[in-house]
Protein backbone atom coordinates (compact mmCIF):
# COMPACT_ATOMS: atom_id res chain seq x y z
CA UNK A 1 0.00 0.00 0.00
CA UNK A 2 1.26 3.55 -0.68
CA UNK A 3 1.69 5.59 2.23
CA UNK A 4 -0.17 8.86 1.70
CA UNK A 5 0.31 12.30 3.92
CA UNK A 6 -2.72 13.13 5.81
CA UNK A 7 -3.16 16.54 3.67
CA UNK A 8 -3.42 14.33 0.58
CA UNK A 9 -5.69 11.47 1.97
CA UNK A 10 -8.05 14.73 2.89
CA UNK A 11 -8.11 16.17 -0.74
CA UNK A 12 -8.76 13.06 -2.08
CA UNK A 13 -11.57 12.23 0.01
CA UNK A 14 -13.00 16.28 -0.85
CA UNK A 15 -12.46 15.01 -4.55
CA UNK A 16 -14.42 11.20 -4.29
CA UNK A 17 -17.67 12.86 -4.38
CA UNK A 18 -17.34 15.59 -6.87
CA UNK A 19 -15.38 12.95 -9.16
CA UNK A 20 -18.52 10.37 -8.87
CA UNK A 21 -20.84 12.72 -9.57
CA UNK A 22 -18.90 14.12 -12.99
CA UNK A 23 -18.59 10.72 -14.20
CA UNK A 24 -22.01 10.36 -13.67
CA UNK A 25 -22.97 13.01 -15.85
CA UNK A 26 -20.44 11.70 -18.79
CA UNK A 27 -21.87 8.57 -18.42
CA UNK A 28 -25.44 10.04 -18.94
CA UNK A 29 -23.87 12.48 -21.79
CA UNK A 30 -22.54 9.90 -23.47
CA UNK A 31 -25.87 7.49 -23.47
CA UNK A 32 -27.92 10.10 -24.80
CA UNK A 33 -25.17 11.10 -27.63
CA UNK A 34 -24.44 7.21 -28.34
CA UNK A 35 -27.26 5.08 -27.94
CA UNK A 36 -26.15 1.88 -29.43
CA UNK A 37 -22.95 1.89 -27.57
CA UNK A 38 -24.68 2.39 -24.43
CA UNK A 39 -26.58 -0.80 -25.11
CA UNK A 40 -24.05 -2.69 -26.09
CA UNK A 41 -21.82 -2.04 -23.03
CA UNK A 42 -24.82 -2.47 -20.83
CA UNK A 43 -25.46 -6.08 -22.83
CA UNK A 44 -21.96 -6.48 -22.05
CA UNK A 45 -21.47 -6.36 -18.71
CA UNK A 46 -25.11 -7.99 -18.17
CA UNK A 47 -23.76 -11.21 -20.26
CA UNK A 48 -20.51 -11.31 -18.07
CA UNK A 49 -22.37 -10.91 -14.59
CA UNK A 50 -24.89 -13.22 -15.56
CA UNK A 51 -23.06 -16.40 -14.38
CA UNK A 52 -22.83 -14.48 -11.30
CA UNK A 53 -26.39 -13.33 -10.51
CA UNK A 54 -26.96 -17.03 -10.94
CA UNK A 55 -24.80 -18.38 -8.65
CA UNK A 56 -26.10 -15.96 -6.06
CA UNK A 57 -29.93 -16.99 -6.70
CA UNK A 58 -28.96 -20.59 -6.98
CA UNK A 59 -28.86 -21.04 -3.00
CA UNK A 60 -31.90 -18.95 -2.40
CA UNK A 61 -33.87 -20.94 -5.19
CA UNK A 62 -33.05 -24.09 -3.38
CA UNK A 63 -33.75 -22.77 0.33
CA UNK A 64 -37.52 -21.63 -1.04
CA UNK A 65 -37.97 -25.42 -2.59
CA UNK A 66 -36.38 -27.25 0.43
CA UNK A 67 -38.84 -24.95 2.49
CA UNK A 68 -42.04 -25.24 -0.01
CA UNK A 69 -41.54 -29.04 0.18
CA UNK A 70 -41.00 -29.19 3.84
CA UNK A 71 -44.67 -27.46 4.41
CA UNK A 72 -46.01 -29.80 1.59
CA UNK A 73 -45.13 -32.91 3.72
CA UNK A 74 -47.02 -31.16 6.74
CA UNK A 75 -50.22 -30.62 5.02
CA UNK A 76 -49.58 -34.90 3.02
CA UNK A 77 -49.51 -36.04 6.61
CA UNK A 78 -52.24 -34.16 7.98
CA UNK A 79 -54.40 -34.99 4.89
CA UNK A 80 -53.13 -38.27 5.40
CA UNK A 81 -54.47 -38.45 8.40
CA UNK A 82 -57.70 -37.40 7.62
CA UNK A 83 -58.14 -39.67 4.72
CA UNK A 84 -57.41 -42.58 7.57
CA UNK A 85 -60.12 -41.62 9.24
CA UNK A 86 -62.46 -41.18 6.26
CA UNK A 87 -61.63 -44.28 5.29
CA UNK A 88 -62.33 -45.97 8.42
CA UNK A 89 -65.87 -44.23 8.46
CA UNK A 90 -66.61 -45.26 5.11
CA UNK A 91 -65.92 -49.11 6.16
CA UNK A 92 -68.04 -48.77 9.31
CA UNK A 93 -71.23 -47.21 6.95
CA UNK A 94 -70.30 -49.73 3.91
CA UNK A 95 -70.47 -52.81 6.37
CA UNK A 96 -73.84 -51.27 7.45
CA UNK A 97 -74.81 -51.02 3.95
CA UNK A 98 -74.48 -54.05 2.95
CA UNK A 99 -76.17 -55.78 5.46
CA UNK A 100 -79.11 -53.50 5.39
CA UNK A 101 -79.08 -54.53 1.34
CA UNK A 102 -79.31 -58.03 2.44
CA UNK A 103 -82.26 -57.66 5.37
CA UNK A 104 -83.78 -56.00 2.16
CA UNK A 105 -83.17 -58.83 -0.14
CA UNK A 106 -84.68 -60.98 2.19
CA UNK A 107 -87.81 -59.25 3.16
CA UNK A 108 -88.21 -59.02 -0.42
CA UNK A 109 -87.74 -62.80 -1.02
CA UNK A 110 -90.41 -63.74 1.91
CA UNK A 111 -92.88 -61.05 0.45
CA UNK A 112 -92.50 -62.14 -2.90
CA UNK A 113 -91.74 -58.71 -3.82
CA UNK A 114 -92.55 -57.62 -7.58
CA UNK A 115 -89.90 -54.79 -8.26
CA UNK A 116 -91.74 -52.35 -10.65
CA UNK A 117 -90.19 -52.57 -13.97
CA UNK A 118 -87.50 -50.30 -15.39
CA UNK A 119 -89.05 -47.14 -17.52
CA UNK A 120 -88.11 -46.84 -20.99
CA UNK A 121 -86.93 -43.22 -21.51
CA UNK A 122 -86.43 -40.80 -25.32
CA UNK A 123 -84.09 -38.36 -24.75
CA UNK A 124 -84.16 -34.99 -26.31
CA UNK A 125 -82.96 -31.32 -26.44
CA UNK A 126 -85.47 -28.07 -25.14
CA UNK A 127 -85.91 -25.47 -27.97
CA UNK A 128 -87.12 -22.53 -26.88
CA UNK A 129 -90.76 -21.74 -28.08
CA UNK A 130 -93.44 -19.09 -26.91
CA UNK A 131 -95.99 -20.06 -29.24
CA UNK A 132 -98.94 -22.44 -28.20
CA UNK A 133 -102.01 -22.28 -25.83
CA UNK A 134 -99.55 -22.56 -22.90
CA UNK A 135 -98.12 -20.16 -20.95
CA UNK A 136 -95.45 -21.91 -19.63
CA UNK A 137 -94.18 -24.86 -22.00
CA UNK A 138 -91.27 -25.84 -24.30
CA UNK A 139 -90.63 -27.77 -27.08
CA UNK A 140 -88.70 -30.78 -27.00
CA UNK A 141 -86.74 -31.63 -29.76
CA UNK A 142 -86.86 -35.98 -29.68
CA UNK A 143 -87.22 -38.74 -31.78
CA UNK A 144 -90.66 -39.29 -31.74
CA UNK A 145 -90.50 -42.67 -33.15
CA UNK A 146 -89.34 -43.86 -30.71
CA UNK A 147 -92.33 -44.22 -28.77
CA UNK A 148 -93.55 -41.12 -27.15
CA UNK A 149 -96.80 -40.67 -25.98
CA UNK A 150 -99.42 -38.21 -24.54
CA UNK A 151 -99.18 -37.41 -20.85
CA UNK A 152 -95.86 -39.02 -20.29
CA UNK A 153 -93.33 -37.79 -17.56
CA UNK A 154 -90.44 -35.20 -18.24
CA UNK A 155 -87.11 -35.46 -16.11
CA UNK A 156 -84.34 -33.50 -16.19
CA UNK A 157 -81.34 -34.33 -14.02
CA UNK A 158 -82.45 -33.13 -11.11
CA UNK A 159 -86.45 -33.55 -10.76
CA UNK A 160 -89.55 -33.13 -12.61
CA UNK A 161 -90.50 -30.63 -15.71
CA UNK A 162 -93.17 -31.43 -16.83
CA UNK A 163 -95.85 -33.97 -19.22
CA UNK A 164 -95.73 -34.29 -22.67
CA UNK A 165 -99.31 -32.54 -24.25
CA UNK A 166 -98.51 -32.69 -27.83
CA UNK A 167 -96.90 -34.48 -29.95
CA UNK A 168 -95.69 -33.79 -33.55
CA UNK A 169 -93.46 -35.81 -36.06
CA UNK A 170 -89.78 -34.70 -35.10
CA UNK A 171 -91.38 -32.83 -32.11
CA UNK A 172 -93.38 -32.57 -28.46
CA UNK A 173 -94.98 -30.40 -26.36
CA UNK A 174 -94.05 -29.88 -23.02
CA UNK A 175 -96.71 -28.52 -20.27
CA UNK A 176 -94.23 -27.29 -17.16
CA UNK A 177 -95.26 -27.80 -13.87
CA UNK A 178 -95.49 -24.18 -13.29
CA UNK A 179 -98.44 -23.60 -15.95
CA UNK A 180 -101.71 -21.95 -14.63
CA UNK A 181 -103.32 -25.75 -16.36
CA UNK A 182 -100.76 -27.83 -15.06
CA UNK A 183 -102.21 -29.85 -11.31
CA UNK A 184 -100.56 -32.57 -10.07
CA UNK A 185 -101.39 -34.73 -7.12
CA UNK A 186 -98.23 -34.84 -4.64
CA UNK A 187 -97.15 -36.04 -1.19
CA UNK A 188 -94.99 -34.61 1.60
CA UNK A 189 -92.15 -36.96 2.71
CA UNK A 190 -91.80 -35.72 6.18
CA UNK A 191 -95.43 -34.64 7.08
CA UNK A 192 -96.65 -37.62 5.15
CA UNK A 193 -99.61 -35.53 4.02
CA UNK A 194 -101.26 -35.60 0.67
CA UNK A 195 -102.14 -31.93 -1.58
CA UNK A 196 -102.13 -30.60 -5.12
CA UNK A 197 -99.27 -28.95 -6.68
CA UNK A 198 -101.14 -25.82 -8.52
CA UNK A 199 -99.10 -24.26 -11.41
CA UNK A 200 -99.90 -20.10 -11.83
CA UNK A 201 -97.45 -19.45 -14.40
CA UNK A 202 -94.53 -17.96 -11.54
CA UNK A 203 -91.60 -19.78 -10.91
CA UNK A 204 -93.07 -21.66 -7.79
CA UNK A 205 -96.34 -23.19 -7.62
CA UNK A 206 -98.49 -22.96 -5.35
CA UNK A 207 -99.66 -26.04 -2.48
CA UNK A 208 -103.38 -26.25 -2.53
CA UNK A 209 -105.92 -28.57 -0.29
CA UNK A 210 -103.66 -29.77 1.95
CA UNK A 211 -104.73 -31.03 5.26
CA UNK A 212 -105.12 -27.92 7.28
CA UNK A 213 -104.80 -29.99 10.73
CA UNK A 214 -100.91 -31.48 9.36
CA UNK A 215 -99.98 -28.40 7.13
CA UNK A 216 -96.13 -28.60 5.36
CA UNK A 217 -93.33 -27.64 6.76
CA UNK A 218 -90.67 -25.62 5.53
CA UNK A 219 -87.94 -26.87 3.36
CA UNK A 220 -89.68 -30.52 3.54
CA UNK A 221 -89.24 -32.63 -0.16
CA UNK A 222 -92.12 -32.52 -2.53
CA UNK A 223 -92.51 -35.88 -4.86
CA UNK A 224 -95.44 -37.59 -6.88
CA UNK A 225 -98.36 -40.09 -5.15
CA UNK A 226 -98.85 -41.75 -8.06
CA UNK A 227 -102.45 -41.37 -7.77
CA UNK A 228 -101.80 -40.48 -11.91
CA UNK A 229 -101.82 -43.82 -13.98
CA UNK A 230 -99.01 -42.52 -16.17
CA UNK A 231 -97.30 -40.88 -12.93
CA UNK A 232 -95.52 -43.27 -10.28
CA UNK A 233 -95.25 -42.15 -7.05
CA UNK A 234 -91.88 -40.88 -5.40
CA UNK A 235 -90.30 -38.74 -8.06
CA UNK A 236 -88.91 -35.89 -6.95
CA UNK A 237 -90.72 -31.98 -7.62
CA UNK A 238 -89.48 -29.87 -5.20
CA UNK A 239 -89.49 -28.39 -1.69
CA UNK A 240 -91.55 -26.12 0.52
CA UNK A 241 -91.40 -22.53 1.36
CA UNK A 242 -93.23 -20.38 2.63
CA UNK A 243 -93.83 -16.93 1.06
CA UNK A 244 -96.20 -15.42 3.54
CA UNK A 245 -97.38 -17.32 6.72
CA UNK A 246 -100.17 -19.37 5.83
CA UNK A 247 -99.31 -19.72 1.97
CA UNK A 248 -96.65 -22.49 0.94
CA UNK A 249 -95.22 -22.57 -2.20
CA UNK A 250 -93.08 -25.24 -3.56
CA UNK A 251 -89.40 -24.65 -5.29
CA UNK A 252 -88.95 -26.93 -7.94
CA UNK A 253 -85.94 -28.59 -8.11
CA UNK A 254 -85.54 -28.93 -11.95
CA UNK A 255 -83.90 -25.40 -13.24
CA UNK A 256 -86.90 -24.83 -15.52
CA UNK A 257 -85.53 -21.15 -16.60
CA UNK A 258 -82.34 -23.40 -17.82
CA UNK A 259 -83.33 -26.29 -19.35
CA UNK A 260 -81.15 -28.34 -22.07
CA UNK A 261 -81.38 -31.91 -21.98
CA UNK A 262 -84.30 -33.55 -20.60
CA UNK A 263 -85.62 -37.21 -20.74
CA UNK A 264 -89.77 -38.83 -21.52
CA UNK A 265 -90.38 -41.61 -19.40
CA UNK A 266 -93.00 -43.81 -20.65
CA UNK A 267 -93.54 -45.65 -17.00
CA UNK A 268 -96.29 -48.01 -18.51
CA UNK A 269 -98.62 -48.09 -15.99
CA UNK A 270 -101.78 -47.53 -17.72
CA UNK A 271 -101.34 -50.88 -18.53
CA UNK A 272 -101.57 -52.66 -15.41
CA UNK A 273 -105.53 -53.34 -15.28
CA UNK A 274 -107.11 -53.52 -12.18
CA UNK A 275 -108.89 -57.01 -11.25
CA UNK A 276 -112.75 -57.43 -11.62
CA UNK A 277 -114.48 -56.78 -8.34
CA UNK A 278 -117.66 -58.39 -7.91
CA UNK A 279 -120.66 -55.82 -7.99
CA UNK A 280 -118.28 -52.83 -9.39
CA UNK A 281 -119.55 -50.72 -12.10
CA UNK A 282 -117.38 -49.75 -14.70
CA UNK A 283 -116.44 -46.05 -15.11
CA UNK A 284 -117.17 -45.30 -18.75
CA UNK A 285 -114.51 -43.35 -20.29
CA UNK A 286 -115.84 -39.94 -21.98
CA UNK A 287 -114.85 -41.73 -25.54
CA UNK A 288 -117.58 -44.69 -24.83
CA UNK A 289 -119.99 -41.84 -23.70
CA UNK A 290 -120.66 -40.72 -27.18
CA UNK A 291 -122.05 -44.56 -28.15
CA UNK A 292 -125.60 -45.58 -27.27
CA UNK A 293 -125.91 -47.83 -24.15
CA UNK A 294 -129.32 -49.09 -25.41
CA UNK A 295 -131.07 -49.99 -28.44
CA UNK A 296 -132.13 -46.88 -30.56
CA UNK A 297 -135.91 -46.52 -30.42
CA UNK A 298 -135.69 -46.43 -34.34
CA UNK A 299 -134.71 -50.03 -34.91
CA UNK A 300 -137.79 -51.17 -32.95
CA UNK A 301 -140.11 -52.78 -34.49
């Protein structure tokens, strides 16, 4: 090192600062008269330090991922551990599944149970349509052929739409259950009461003559009584709520303001026939009405 006097090492120290700050401003001069030599120097020295500034992340980089992946095995064992005791729950309830399926099988065998047969289904697309004596209905775009028929069921994935009302060649009508027309006979799982599902052309009918002495309770499941022939009981409409006090409504559970892709049951039952029952009388059906029950005063002779 090269010994310097005091008064020396003091004017260069006075100097430092004012010498920074002039080649400062010839640095700045000289990018603003020479642009492209500016950026090449400052490529330059980037390309040199680059193996540098990597070598200093490089430790850093590998401290975050040592860290990330030590907190990752904390949350794999305590997600482990509640997987275990999913599992474990899941055993208990499938061991009590199975044996209530086989109590079931059984009670089935010494009833002779008949299961009800499986519904044949046509599955189409909604189109959009505002035409028709309906206020509330859509069109359902199905292969008709297929064996559609008049007051058949209409599911969507999540409960009942609606019943077929007309039916065209490539075509069919849809009546939703919120229609004004529309009436269907339902039942109240948890009440266990019996009333009529009254369409007036809002998004949630209205619950008419129910039992006033067992009325429905809020947020109870709506479904079907079957009391229809082409209608079997259990399938799911919707559930209560109550608007006002004293005036239940029911939410449907099919999104009938969004409907795409819906399915016609054809359940059959109109063609189980009741047995004979000795002194019944037949209803006539409003068809047979129109033909004369006795002989026509003309032909006598």
């Amino acid at each position: 090192m090269i010994p310097l006097s005091i008064t020396l090492r003091q004017a260069l120290e006075r100097l430092v600062l004012p010498i920074l700050i002039v080649a400062a401003l010839g640095i700045i001069l000289l990018g603003q008269a020479d642009r492209a030599l500016t950026e090449r120097v400052r490529m330059g020295l980037a390309d040199i330090l680059a193996p540098a500034y990597g070598l200093v992340a490089w430790p850093q980089e590998q401290a975050r991922t040592l860290l990330g992946r030590m907190r990752d095995m904390g949350r794999i064992e305590a997600e482990n551990q509640r997987l275990r005791a999913e599992n474990a729950n899941l055993r208990h309830w499938y061991d009590v599944a199975a044996a209530l399926a086989d109590e079931n099988a059984s009670l089935k065998a010494n009833l002779h149970w008949m299961p009800d047969p499986s519904p044949s289904f046509v599955t189409g697309r909604v189109v959009r349509d505002t035409s028709g004596l309906y206020a509330r209905s859509v069109l359902v775009a199905a292969n008709v052929d297929a064996g559609i028929h008049k007051d058949e069921i209409v599911l969507d994935g999540s409960g009942m739409v609606g019943r077929v009302t007309e039916i065209g060649s490539r075509s069919v009508r849809v009546l939703l259950i919120t229609d004004a027309s529309s009436r269907i006979p339902v039942r109240l799982e948890v009440s266990h009461g019996a009333a009529i599902m009254a369409g007036d052309n809002s998004g949630t009918p209205r619950l008419i003559y129910y039992p006033q002495d067992n009325p429905p309770i809020e947020g109870e499941r709506v479904v079907t009584n079957g009391e229809i022939d082409t209608m079997p009981p259990g399938l799911p409409v919707g559930q209560i709520h109550y608007v006002r006090p004293g005036q239940p409504v029911v939410i449907p559970f099919a999104s009938l303001g969004h409907l795409d892709i819906v399915r016609v049951f054809d359940y059959g039952r109109s063609a189980v026939i009741p047995p004979d029952a000795p002194g019944r009388i037949p209803v006539r059906r409003p068809a047979d009405s129109l033909s004369l029950p006795f002989p026509s005063p003309l032909r006598r002779g």
